[in-house]
Protein backbone atom coordinates (compact mmCIF):
# COMPACT_ATOMS: atom_id res chain seq x y z
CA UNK A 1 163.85 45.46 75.29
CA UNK A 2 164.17 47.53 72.05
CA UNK A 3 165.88 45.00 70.14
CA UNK A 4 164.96 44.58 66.54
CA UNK A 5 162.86 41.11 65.73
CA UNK A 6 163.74 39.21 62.53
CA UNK A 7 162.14 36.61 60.30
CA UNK A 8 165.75 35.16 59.44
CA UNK A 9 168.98 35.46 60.95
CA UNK A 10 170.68 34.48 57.47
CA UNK A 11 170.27 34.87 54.13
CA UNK A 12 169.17 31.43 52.06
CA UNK A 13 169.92 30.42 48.24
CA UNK A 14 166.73 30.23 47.70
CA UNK A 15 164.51 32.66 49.01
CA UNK A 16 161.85 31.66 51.87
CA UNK A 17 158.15 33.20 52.33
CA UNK A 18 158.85 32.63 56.46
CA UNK A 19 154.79 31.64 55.71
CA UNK A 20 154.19 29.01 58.80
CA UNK A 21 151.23 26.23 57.82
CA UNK A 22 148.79 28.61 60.53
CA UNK A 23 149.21 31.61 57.78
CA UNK A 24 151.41 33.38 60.49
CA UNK A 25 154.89 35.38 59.58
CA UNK A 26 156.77 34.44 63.11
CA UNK A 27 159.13 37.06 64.10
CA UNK A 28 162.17 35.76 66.86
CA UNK A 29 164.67 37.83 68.93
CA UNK A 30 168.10 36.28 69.30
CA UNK A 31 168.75 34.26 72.36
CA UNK A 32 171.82 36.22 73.35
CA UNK A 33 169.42 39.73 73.72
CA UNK A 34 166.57 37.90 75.26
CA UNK A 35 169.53 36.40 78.26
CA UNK A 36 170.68 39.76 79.09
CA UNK A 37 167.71 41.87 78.85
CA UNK A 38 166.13 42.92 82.39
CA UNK A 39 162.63 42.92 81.07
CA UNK A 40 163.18 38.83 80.41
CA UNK A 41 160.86 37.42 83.42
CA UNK A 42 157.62 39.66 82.07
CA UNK A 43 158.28 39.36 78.53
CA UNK A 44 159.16 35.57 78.32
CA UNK A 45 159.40 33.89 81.23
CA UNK A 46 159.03 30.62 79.71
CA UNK A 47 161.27 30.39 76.73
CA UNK A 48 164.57 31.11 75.62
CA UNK A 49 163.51 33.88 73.82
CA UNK A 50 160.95 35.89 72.48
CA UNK A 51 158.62 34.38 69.39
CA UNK A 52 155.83 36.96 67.96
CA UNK A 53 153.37 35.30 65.06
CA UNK A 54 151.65 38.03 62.97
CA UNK A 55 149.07 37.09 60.45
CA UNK A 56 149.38 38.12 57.12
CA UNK A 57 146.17 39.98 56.72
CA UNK A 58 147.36 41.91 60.18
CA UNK A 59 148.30 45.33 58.75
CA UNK A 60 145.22 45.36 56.71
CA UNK A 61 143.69 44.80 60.55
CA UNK A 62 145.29 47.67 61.64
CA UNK A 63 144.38 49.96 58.96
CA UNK A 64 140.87 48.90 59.74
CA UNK A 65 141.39 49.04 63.78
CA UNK A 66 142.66 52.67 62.95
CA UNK A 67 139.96 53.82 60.98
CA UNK A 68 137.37 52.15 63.50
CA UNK A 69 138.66 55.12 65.65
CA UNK A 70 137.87 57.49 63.85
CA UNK A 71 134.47 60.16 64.43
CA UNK A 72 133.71 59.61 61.16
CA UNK A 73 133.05 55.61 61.30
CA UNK A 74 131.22 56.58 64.22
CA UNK A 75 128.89 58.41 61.74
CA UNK A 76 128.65 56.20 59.40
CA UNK A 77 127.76 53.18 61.49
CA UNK A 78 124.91 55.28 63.23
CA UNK A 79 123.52 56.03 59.24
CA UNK A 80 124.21 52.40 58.33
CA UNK A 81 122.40 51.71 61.05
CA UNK A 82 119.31 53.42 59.65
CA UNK A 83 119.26 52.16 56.45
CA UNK A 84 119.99 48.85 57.61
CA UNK A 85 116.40 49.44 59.92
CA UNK A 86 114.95 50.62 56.61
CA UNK A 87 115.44 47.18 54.93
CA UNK A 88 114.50 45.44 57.86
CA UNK A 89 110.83 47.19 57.62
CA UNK A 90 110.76 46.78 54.09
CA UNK A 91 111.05 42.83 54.54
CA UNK A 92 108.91 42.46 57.82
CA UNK A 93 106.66 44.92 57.51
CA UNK A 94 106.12 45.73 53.78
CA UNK A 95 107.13 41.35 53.09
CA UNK A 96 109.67 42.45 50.55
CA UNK A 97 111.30 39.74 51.45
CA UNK A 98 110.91 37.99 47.94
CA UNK A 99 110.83 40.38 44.65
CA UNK A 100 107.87 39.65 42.64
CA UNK A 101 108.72 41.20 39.56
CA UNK A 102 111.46 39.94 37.33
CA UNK A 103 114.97 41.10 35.92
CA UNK A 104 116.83 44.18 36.84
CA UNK A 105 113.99 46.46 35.87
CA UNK A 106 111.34 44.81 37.77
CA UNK A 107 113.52 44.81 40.88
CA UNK A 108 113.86 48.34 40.61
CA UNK A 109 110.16 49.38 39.84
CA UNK A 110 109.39 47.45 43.12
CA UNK A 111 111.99 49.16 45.12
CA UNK A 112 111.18 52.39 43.89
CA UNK A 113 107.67 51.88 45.03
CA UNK A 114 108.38 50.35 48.61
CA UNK A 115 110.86 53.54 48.78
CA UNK A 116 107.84 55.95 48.05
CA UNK A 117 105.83 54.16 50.09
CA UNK A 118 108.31 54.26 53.11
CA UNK A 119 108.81 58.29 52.05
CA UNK A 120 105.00 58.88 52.17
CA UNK A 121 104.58 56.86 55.78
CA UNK A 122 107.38 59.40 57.15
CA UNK A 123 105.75 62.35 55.61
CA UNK A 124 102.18 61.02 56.81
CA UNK A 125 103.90 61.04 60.51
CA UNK A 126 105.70 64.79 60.11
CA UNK A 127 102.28 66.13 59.65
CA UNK A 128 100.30 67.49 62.48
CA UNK A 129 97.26 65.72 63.11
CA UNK A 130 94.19 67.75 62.11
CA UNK A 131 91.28 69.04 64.04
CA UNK A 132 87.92 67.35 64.76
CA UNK A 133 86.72 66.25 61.81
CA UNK A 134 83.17 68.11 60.43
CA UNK A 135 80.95 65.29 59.43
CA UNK A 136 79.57 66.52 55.84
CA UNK A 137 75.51 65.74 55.51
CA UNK A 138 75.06 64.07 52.66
């Protein structure tokens, strides 16, 4: 345990990518550290010694894995979440599914008006509802 793994042991006249056909990098320990290290029967009980394939998009993964712990992804899932609810409305409820109006412009117009609609609906439920109603004689 704690030994360095390597792509390549030597150095080649032309230079290699160490890019397998799967889109792995494959990273190898040295048969003579694997055969005297104590940690041999858990680590590879199987082979001569140990073989560890990393993808090449894996550090972006754990950039992504790290920021995936953060509080503040927490937050922004839970608002994506709500916006993501919003849309959902707008094409169920509203049937925005298809824009009617064409062009950049027309999209907008139409958004802006399901937007105010969805705005007045929420302000429509924040007030308090009124008192019996006083029928007016006409």
């Amino acid at each position: 345990g704690g030994k360095r793994l390597v792509q390549f042991r030597r150095s080649y006249k032309t230079p290699r990518t160490g890019i397998t056909s799967a889109g792995t990098r494959l990273y190898r320990a040295s048969q003579h550290d694997c055969k005297v290290c104590e940690l041999k029967p858990q680590c590879c009980p199987n082979m001569p010694s140990r073989k560890i394939p990393r993808d090449l998009n894996e550090d972006a993964r754990d950039v992504a894995r790290a920021i995936a712990e953060t509080p503040e992804y927490e937050r922004s899932r839970h608002r994506r979440k709500k916006v993501e609810m919003l849309f959902a409305h707008l094409k169920r409820i509203l049937r925005l599914g298809r824009l009617r109006l064409r062009g950049p412009s027309g999209a907008r117009d139409e958004f802006l008006l399901a937007a105010t609609a969805q705005k007045l609906r929420r302000l429509a439920k924040l007030r308090p509802p009124a008192g019996p109603m006083i029928a007016a004689s006409a």
